[in-house]
Protein backbone atom coordinates (compact mmCIF):
# COMPACT_ATOMS: atom_id res chain seq x y z
CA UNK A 1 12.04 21.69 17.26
CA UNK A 2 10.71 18.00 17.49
CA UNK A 3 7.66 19.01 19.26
CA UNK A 4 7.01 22.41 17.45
CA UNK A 5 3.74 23.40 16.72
CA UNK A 6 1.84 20.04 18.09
CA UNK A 7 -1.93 20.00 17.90
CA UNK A 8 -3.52 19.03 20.74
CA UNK A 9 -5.83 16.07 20.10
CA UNK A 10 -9.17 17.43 21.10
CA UNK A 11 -8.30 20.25 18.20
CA UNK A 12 -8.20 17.70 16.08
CA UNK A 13 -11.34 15.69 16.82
CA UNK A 14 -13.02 19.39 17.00
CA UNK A 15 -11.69 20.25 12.97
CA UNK A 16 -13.05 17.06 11.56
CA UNK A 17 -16.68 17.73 13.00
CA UNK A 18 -16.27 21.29 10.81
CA UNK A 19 -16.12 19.16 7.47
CA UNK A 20 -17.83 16.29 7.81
CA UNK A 21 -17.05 12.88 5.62
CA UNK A 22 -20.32 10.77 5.46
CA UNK A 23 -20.32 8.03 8.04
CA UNK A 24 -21.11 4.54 6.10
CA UNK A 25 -18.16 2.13 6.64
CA UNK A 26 -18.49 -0.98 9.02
CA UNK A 27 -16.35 -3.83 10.04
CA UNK A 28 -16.44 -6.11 7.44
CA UNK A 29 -16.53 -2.93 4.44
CA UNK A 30 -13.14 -1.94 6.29
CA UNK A 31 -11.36 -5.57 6.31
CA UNK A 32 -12.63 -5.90 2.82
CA UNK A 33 -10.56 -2.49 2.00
CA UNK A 34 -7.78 -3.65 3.82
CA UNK A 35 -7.74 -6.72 1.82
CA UNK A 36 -8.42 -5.21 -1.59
CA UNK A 37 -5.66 -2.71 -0.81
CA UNK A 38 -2.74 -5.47 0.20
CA UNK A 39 -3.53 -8.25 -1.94
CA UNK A 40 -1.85 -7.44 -5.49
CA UNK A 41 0.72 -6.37 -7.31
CA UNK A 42 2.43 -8.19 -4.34
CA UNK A 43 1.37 -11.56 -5.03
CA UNK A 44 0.44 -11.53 -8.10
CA UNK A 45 3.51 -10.34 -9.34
CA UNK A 46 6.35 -9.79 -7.26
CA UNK A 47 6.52 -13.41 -6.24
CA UNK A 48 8.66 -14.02 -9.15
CA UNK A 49 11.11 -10.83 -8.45
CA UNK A 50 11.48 -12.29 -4.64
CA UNK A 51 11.94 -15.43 -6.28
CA UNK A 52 15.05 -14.76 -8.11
CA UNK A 53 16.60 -12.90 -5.37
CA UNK A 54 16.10 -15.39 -2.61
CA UNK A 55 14.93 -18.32 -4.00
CA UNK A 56 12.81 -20.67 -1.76
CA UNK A 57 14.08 -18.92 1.20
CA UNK A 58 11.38 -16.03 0.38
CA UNK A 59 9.09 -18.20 2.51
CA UNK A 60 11.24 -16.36 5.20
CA UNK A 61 11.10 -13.27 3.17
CA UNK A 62 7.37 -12.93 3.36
CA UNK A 63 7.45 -14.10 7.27
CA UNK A 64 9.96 -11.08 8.43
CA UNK A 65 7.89 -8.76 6.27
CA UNK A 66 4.42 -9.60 7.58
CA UNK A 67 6.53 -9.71 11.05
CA UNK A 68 7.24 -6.27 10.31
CA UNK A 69 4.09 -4.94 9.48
CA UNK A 70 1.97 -6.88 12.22
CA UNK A 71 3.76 -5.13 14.43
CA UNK A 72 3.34 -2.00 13.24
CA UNK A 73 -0.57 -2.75 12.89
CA UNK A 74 -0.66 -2.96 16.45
CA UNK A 75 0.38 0.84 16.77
CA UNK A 76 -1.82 1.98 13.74
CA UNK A 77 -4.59 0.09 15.69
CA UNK A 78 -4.25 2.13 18.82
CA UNK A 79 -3.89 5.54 17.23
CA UNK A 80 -7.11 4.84 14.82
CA UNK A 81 -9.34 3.96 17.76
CA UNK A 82 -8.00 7.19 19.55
CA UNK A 83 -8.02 9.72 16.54
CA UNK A 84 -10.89 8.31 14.19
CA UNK A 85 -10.03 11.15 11.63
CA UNK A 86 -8.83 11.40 8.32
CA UNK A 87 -5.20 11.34 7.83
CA UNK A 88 -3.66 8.25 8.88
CA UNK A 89 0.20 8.59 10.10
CA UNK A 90 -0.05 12.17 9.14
CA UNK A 91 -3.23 12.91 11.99
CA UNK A 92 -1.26 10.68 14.04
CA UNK A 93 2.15 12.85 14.13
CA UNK A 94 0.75 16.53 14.25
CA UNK A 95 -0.58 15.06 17.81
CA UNK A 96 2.28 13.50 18.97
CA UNK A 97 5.47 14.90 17.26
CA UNK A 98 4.34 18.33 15.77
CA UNK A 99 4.09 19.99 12.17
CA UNK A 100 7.36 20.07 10.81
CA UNK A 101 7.39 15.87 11.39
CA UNK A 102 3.48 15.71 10.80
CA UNK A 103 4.40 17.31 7.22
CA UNK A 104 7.50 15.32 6.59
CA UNK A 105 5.49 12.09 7.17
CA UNK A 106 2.84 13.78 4.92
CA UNK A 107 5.07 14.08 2.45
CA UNK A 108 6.62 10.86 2.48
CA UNK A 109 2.93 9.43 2.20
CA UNK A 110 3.10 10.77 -1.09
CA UNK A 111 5.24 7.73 -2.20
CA UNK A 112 3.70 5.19 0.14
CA UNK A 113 0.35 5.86 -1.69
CA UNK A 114 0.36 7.91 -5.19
CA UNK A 115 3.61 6.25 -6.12
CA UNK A 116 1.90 2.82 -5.02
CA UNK A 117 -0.82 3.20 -7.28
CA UNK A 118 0.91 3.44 -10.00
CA UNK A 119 3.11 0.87 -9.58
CA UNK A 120 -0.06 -1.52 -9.68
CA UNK A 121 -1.14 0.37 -12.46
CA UNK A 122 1.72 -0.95 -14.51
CA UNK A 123 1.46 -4.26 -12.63
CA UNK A 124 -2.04 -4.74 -13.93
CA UNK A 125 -1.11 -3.67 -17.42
CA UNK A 126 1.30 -6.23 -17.70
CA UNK A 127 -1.18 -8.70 -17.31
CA UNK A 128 -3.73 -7.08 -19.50
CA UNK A 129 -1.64 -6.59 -22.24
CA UNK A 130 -0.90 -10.31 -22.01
CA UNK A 131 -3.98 -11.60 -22.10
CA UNK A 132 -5.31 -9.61 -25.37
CA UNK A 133 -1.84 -10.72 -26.90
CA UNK A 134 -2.94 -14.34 -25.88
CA UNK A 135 -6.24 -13.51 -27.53
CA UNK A 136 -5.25 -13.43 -31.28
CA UNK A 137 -7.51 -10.93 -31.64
CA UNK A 138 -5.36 -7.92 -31.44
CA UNK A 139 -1.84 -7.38 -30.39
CA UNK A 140 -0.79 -4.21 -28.45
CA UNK A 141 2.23 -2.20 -29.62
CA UNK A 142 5.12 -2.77 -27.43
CA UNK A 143 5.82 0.78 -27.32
CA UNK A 144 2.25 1.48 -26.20
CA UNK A 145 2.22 -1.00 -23.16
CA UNK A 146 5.72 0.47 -21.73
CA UNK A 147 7.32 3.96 -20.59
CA UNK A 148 10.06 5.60 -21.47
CA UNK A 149 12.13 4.49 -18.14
CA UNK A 150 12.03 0.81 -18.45
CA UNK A 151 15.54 -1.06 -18.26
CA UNK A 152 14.94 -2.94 -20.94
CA UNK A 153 12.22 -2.68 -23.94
CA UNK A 154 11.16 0.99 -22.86
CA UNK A 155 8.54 2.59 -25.23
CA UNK A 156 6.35 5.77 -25.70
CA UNK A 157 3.78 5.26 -23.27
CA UNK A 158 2.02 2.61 -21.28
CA UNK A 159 -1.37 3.45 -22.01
CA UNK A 160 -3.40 0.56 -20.27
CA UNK A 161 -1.94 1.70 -17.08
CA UNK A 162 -2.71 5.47 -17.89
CA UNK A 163 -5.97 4.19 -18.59
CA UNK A 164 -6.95 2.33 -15.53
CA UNK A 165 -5.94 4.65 -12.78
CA UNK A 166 -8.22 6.92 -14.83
CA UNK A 167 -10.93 4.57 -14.74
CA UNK A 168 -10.13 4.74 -10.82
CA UNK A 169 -10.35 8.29 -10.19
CA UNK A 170 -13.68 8.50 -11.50
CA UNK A 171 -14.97 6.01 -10.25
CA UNK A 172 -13.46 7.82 -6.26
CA UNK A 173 -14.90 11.09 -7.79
CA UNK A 174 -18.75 9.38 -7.97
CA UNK A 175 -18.55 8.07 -4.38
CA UNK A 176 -17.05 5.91 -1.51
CA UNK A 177 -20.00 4.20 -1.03
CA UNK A 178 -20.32 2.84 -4.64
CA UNK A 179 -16.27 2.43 -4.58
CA UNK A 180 -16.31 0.05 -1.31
CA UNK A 181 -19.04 -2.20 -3.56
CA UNK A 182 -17.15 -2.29 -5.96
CA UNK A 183 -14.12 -3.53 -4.17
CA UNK A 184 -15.98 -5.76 -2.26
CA UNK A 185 -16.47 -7.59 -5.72
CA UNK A 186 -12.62 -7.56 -6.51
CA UNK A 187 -12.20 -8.98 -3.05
CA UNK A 188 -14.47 -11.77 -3.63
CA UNK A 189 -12.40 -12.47 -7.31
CA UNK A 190 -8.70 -12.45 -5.88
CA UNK A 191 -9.24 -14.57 -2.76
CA UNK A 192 -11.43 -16.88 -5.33
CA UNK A 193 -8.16 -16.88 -7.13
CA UNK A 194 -5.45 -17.15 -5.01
CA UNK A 195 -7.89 -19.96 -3.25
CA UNK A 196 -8.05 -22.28 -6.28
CA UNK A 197 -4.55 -21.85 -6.76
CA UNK A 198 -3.67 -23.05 -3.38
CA UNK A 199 -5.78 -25.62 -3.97
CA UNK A 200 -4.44 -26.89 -7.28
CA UNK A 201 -0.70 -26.24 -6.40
CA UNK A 202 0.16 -26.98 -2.89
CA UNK A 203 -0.95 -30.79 -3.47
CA UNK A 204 1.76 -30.99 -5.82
CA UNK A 205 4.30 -29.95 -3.91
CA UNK A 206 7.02 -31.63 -3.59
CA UNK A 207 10.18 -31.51 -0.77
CA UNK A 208 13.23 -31.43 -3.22
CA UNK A 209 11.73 -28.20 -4.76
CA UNK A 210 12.63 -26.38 -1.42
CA UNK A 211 16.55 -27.60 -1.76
CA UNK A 212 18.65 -25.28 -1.85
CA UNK A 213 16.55 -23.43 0.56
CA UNK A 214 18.82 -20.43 1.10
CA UNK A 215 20.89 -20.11 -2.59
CA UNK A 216 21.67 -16.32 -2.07
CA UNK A 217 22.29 -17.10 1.50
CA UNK A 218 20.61 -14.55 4.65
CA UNK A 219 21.66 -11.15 2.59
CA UNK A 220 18.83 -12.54 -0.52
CA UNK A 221 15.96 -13.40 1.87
CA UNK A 222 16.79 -9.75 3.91
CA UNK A 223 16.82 -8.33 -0.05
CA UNK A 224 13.72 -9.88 -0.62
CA UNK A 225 12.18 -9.64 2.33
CA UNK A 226 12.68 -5.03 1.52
CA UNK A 227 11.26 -5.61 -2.19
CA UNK A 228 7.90 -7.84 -0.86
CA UNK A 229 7.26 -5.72 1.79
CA UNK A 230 5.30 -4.05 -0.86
CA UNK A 231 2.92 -7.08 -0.65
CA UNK A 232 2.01 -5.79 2.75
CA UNK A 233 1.50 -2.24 1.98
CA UNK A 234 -2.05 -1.28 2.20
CA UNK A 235 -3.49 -2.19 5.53
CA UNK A 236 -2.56 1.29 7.08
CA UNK A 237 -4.93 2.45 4.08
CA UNK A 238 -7.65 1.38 6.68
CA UNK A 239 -6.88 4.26 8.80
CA UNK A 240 -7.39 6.84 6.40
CA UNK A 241 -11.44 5.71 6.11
CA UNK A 242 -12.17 6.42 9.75
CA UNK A 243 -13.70 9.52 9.37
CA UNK A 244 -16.37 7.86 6.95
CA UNK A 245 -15.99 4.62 9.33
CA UNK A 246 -19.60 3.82 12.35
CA UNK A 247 -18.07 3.62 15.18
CA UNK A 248 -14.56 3.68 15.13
CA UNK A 249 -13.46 2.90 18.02
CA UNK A 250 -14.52 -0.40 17.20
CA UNK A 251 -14.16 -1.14 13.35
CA UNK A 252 -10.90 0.56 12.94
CA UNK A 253 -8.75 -2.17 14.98
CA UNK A 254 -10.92 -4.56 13.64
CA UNK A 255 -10.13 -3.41 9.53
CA UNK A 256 -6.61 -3.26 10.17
CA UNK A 257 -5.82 -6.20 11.94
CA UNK A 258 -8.23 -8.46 10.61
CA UNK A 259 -7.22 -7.43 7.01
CA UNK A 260 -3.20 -8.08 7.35
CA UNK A 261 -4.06 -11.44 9.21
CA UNK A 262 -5.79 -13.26 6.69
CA UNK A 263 -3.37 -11.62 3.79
CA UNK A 264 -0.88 -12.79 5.56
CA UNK A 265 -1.75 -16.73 5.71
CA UNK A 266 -2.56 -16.14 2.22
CA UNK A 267 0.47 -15.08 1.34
CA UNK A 268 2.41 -17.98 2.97
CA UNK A 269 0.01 -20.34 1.32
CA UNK A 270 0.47 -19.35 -2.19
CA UNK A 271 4.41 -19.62 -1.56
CA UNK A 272 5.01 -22.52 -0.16
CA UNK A 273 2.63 -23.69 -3.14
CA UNK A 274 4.16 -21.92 -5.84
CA UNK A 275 8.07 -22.90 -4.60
CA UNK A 276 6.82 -26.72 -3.74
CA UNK A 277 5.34 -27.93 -7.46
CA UNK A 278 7.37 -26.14 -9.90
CA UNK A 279 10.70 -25.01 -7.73
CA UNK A 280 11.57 -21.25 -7.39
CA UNK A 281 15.63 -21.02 -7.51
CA UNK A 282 16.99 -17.59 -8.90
CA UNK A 283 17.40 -17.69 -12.51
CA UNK A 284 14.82 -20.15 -13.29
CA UNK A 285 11.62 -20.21 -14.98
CA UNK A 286 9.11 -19.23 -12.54
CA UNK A 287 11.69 -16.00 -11.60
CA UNK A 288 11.80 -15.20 -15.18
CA UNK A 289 7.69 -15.27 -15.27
CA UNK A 290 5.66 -11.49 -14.99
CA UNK A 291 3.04 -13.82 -14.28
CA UNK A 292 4.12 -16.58 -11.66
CA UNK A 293 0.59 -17.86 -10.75
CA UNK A 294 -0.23 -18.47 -13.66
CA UNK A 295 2.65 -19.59 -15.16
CA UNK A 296 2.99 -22.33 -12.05
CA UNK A 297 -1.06 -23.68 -12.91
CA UNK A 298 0.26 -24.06 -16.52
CA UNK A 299 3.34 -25.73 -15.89
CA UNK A 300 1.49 -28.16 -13.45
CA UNK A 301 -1.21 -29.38 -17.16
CA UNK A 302 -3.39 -26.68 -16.09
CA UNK A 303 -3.24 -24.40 -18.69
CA UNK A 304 -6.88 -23.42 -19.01
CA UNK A 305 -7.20 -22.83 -15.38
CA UNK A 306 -3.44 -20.46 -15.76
CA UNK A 307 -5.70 -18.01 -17.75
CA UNK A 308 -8.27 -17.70 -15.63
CA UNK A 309 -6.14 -16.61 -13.02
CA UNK A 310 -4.51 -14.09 -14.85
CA UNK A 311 -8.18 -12.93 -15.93
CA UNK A 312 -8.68 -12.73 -12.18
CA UNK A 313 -5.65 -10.61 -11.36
CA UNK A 314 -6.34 -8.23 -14.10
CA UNK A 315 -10.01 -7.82 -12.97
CA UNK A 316 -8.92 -7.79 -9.05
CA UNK A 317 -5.64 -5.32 -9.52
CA UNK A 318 -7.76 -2.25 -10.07
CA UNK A 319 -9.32 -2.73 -6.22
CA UNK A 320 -6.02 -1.74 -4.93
CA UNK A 321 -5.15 1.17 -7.31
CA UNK A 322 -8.73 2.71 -5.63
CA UNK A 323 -7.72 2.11 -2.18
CA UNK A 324 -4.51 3.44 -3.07
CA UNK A 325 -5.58 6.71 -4.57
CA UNK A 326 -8.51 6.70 -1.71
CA UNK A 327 -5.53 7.14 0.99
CA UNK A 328 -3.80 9.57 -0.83
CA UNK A 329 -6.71 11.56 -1.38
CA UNK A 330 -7.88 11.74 2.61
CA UNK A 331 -4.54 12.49 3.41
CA UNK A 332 -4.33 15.25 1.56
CA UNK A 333 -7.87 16.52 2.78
CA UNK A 334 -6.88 16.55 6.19
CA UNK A 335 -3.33 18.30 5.24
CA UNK A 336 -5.40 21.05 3.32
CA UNK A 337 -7.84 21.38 6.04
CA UNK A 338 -4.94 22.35 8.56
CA UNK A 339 -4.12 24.63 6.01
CA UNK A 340 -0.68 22.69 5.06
CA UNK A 341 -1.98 22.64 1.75
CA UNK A 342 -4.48 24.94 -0.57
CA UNK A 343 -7.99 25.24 1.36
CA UNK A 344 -9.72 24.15 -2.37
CA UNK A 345 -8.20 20.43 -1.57
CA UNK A 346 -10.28 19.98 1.55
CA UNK A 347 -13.48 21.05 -0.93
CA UNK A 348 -16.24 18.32 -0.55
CA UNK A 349 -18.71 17.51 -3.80
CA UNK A 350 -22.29 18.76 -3.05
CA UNK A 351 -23.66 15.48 -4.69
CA UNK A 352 -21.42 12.88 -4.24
CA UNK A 353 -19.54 13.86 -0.85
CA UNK A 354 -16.56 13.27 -1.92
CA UNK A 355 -13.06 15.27 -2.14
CA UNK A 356 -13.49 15.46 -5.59
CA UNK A 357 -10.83 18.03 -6.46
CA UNK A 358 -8.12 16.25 -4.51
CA UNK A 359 -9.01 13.07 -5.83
CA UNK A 360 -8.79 14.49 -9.93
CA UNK A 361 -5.49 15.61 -8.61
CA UNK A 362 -4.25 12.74 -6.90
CA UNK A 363 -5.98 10.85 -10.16
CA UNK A 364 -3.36 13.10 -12.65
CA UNK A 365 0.01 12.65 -10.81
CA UNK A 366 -0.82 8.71 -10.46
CA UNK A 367 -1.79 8.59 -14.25
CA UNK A 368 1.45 10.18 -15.27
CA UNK A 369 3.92 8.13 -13.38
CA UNK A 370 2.00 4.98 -14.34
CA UNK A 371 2.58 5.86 -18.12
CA UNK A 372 6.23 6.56 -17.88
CA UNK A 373 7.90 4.45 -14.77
CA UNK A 374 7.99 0.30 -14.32
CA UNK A 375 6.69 -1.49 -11.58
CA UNK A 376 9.87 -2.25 -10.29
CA UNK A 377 11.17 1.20 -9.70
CA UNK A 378 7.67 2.48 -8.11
CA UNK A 379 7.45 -0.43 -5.89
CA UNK A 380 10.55 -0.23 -4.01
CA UNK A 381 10.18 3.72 -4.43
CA UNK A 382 7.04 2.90 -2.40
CA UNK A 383 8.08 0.81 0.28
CA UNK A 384 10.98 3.56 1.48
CA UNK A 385 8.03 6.22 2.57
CA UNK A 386 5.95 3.27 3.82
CA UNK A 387 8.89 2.24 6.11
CA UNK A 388 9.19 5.56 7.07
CA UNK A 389 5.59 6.43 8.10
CA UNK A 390 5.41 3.00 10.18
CA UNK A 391 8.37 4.07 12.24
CA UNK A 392 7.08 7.58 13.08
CA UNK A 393 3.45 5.60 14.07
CA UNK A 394 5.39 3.30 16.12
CA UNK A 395 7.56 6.10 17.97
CA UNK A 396 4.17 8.27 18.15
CA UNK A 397 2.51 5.81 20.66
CA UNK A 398 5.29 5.33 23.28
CA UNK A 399 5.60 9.42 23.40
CA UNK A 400 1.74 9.38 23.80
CA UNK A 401 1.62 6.45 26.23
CA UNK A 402 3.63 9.17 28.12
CA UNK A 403 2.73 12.90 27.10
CA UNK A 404 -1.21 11.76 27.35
CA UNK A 405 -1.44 8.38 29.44
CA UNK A 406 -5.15 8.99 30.65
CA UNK A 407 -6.42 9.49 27.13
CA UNK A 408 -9.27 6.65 26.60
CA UNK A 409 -8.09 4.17 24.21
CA UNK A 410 -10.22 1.36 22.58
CA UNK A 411 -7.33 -0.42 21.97
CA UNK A 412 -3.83 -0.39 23.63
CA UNK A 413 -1.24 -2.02 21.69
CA UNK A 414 -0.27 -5.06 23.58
CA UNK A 415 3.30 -4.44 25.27
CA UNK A 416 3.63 -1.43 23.66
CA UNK A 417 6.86 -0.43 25.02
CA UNK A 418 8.85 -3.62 23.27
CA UNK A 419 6.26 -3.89 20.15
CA UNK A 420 6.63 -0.29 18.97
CA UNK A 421 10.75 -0.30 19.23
CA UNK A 422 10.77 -3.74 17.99
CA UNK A 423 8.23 -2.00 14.71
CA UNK A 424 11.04 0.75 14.51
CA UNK A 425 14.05 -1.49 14.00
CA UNK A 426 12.11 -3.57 11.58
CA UNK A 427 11.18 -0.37 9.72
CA UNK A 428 14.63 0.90 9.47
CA UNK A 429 16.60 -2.97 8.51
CA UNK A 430 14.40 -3.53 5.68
CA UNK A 431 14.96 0.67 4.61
CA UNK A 432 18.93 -0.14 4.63
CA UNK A 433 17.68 -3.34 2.53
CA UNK A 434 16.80 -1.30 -0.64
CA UNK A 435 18.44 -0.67 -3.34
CA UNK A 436 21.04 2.32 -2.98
CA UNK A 437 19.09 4.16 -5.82
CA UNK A 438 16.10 3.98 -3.60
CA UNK A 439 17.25 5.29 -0.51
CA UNK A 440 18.60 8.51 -2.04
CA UNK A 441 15.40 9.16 -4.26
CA UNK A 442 13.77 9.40 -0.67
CA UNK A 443 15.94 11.65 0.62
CA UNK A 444 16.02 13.78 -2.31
CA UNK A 445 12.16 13.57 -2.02
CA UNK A 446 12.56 14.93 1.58
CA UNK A 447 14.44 17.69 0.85
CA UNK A 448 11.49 19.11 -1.87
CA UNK A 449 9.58 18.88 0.78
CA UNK A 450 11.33 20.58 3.55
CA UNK A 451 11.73 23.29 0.66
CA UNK A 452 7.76 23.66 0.07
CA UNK A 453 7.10 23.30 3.69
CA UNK A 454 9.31 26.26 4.30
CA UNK A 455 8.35 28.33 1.34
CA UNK A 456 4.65 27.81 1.61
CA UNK A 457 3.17 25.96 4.21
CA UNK A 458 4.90 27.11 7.43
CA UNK A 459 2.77 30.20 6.79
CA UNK A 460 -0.09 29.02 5.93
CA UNK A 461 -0.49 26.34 8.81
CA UNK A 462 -3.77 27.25 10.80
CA UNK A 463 -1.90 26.74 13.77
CA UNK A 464 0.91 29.72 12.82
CA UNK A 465 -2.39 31.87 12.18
CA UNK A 466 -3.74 31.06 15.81
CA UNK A 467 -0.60 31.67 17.76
């Protein structure tokens, strides 16, 4: 049943010729996606929420996740340069592992993605709403700037985030071309950011601000370490372009790798400098703060520059909502083109090239669960299908390395047979590292889609039709 109904790679390679994406993404576009798609909500925000679960020990926190995820990078790399389609893990398990697993993974993508947007969505409304509070100008009504589901202080509606991944989804609609400008500017704004932060705060830090290093002891950083994995998310997003990527083979190693690396020493920068001037032990200020960075510029007599920062992360957020809803939206292409899901999503915009009915979809569902669901919930909602994609990837190239061995790859992932198990134990510690609550909304979510598989898409599958 594992390998049931597996489509042969050159089938693959052969479909995405038949619907064509425009070919206009390089090496440095793709890196700049990658970046624009990690760096966020992440940072910007869940710093503090790490912060009051491990204390300074998320240092290690953000280490074992970016541990995690560089290893997995290493098997999205090689399956990118060997299947430079649409589709991402999806693509990747139909060839290896068959439908029934290619559409589970599919489905899980859903929350990896979708669900991802709109947690950055709220994330970014949070800050927005903030700074025109800040303003004096005009104060936004709590129960406009907060769904119905929040723990505490729940309202109607949070329109700014409704609003924004709007915004997003029209902007996708008009074009990738003008999209990957566009986040090439956000880029340029949050690394500007998180640079002069680094630069203000890690002078100022000081050793007794790391003591104690461990107050929730190893269970808080592994706690943490599940939650911030979210930072990560987003350099898999690369894969999804390489249909609309010049040469592949190439650029598509170089994206993902070269995106999570410099995140990555970003990341550890910004902590060390954040827990170093102002301290970071649970229950304290700075885990109190939706706004860390800032709140750690302010707190150092920089109060001015604290603003700007949050001006910066409410103009950068919206880069990773687009990549985001950009993944979801090839995914679900490729999906509809093998006939897993309605042909009319796989329908390309005369003008603008673009999946543009897919994309108003995807553009809807992220819209509503932005409005009614916090950031909390949708983050670590998030990370369970992103763990779970990783680990099939992983698994998929040590069955190819020995189903298909002569296949020409552009890259091989170094020691593949120890990085790829070593990628599917890290996948499945920090999965057992969520919340309860988390774990069995995925599996619920896997069962609605084992039921639509089997009620619609089973028959519909181009491969049923040909055998």
């Amino acid at each position: 049943m594992l390998f049931w109904r597996v489509k042969p790679l050159d089938q693959i390679l052969a479909n995405a010729e038949k619907k064509p994406l425009k070919r206009q993404l390089g090496a440095l576009q793709l890196t700049l996606l990658g970046i624009g798609a990690i760096i966020g909500t992440g940072i910007f925000v869940l710093t503090s929420i790490a912060a009051n679960v491990a204390g300074p020990g998320m240092m290690v926190s953000f280490i074992i996740a970016a541990v995690v995820c560089a290893l997995a990078a290493l098997a999205y790399a090689e399956l990118a340069s060997m299947v430079p389609v649409s589709g991402s893990a999806y693509t990747y398990s139909y060839a290896v592992l068959g439908e029934l697993v290619a559409w589970i993974v599919g489905w899980a993508l859903i929350l990896e993605y979708a669900v991802a947007a709109s947690a950055v969505a709220v994330g970014w409304s949070g800050y927005m709403v903030g700074l025109i509070n800040a303003s004096g100008w005009f104060t936004v009504p709590p129960e406009l700037a907060a769904g119905p589901f929040e723990d505490k202080n729940a309202g109607i509606i949070n329109l700014p985030a409704l609003f924004i991944a709007l915004v997003i989804t029209a902007l996708l609609v008009f074009g990738t071309s003008k999209s990957a400008k566009f986040n090439a500017i956000l880029v340029a704004i949050k690394v500007a950011a998180l640079t002069a932060f680094v630069a203000i705060a890690l002078p100022a830090a000081q050793a007794p601000n790391f003591e104690p290093f461990l107050p929730t002891g190893w269970n808080g950083v592994f706690m943490a370490a599940a939650t911030i994995f979210f930072a990560y998310v987003g350099f898999d997003a690369v894969s999804t372009a390489a249909e609309e990527t010049t040469n592949p083979q190439r650029n598509m190693p170089i994206g993902i790798i070269g995106s999570l690396a410099i995140c990555t020493i970003f990341y550890l920068l910004v902590a060390a400098a954040a827990i170093g001037s102002v301290g970071a032990q649970p229950g304290g200020e700075l885990a109190q703060s939706k706004e860390p960075l800032a709140y750690v510029l302010r707190e150092l007599g920089h109060p001015q520059l604290g603003n700007w920062i949050a001006i910066a992360a409410g103009l950068a957020l919206p880069s990773v909502i687009l990549m985001m809803i950009y993944g979801q939206t090839r995914i679900f292409f490729v999906m509809s083109r093998d006939g897993l899901l309605p042909e009319v999503f796989s329908k390309v915009h005369p003008k603008y090239h673009t999946p543009h009915v897919v994309t108003l979809c995807t553009g809807a569902f992220v819209s509503l669960f932005a409005a009614l669901f916090p950031v909390g919930k949708l983050a670590d909602i998030s990370n369970s299908g992103t763990l779970f994609a990783f680990f099939v990837v992983a698994a998929s190239v040590m069955v190819l390395r020995r189903t298909d061995p002569g296949r020409k790859r552009a890259f091989t992932t170094p020691l593949a047979f120890i990085v790829c198990p070593l990628a599917m134990a890290g996948c499945v510690f920090l999965f057992f590292n969520l919340s309860g609550y988390t774990e069995l909304m995925f599996l619920a979510w896997a069962v609605i889609g084992l039921l639509v598989y089997f009620g619609y898409s089973k028959k519909r599958s181009h491969l049923a039709k040909q055998g």
